[in-house]
Protein backbone atom coordinates (compact mmCIF):
# COMPACT_ATOMS: atom_id res chain seq x y z
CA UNK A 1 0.00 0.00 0.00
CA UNK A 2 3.00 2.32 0.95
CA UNK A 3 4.30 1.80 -2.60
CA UNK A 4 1.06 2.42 -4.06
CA UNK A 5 0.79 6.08 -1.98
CA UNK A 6 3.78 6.65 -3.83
CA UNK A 7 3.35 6.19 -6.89
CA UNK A 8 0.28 8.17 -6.74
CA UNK A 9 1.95 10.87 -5.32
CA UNK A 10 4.91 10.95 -8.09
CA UNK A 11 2.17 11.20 -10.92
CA UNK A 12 0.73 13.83 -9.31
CA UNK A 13 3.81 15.77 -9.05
CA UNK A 14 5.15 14.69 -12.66
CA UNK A 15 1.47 15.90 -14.45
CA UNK A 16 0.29 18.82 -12.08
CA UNK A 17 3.42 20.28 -10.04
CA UNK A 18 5.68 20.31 -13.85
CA UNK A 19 2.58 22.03 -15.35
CA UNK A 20 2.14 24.99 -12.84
CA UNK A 21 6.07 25.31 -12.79
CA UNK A 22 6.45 25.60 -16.86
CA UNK A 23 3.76 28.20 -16.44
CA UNK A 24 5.33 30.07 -14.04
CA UNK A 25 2.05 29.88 -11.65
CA UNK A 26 4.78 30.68 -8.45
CA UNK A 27 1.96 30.72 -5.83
CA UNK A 28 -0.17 28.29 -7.06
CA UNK A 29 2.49 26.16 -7.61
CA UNK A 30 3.86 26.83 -3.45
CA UNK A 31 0.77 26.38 -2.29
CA UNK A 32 0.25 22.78 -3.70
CA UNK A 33 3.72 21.59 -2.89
CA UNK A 34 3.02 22.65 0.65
CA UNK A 35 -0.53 21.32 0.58
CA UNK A 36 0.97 18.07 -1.44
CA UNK A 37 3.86 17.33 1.48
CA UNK A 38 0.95 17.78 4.06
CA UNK A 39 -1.05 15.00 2.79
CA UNK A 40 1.45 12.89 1.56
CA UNK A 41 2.73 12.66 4.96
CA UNK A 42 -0.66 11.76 6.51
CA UNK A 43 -1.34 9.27 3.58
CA UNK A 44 2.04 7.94 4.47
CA UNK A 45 1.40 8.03 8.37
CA UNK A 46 -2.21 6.49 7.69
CA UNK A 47 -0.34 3.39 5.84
CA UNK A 48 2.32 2.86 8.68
CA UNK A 49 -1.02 2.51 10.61
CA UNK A 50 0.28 5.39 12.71
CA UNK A 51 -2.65 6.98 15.34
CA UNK A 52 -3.25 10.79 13.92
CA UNK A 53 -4.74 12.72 16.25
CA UNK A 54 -8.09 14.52 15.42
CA UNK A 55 -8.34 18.21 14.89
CA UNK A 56 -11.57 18.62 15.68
CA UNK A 57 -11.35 19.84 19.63
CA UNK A 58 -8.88 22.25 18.81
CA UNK A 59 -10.76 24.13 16.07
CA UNK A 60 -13.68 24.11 18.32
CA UNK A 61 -11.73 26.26 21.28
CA UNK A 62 -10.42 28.40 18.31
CA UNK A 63 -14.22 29.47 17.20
CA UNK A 64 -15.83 29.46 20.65
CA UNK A 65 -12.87 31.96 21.83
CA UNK A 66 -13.52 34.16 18.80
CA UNK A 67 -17.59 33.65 19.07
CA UNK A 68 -17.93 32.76 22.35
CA UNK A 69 -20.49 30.59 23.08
């Protein structure tokens, strides 16, 4: 499955990173390497059967502290 994750991955990069780079797309092209090395990691983390913690509690405090409640 790890290899597979991969793989994926490496197409991605090869057909949509190489296209925003020849068209000199700078912050489009940032934002999904940044956004492409986040997910790759938790697709990677999620294979390793590796325990990721949920977000959701912490995004909760964030809005009730700017909202209240």
């Amino acid at each position: 499955m790890l290899i597979l994750v991969i793989m994926m991955y490496s197409l991605l990069a090869i057909f949509e990173f190489r296209l925003l780079y020849k068209q000199k797309r700078w912050n489009d092209f940032w934002t999904n390497t940044v956004l492409g090395i986040f997910s790759l990691t938790a697709a990677i983390l999620l294979c390793l059967n590796v325990k990721i913690p949920s977000p959701a509690k912490p995004i909760q405090n964030i809005i009730t502290s700017i909202f209240g409640k």
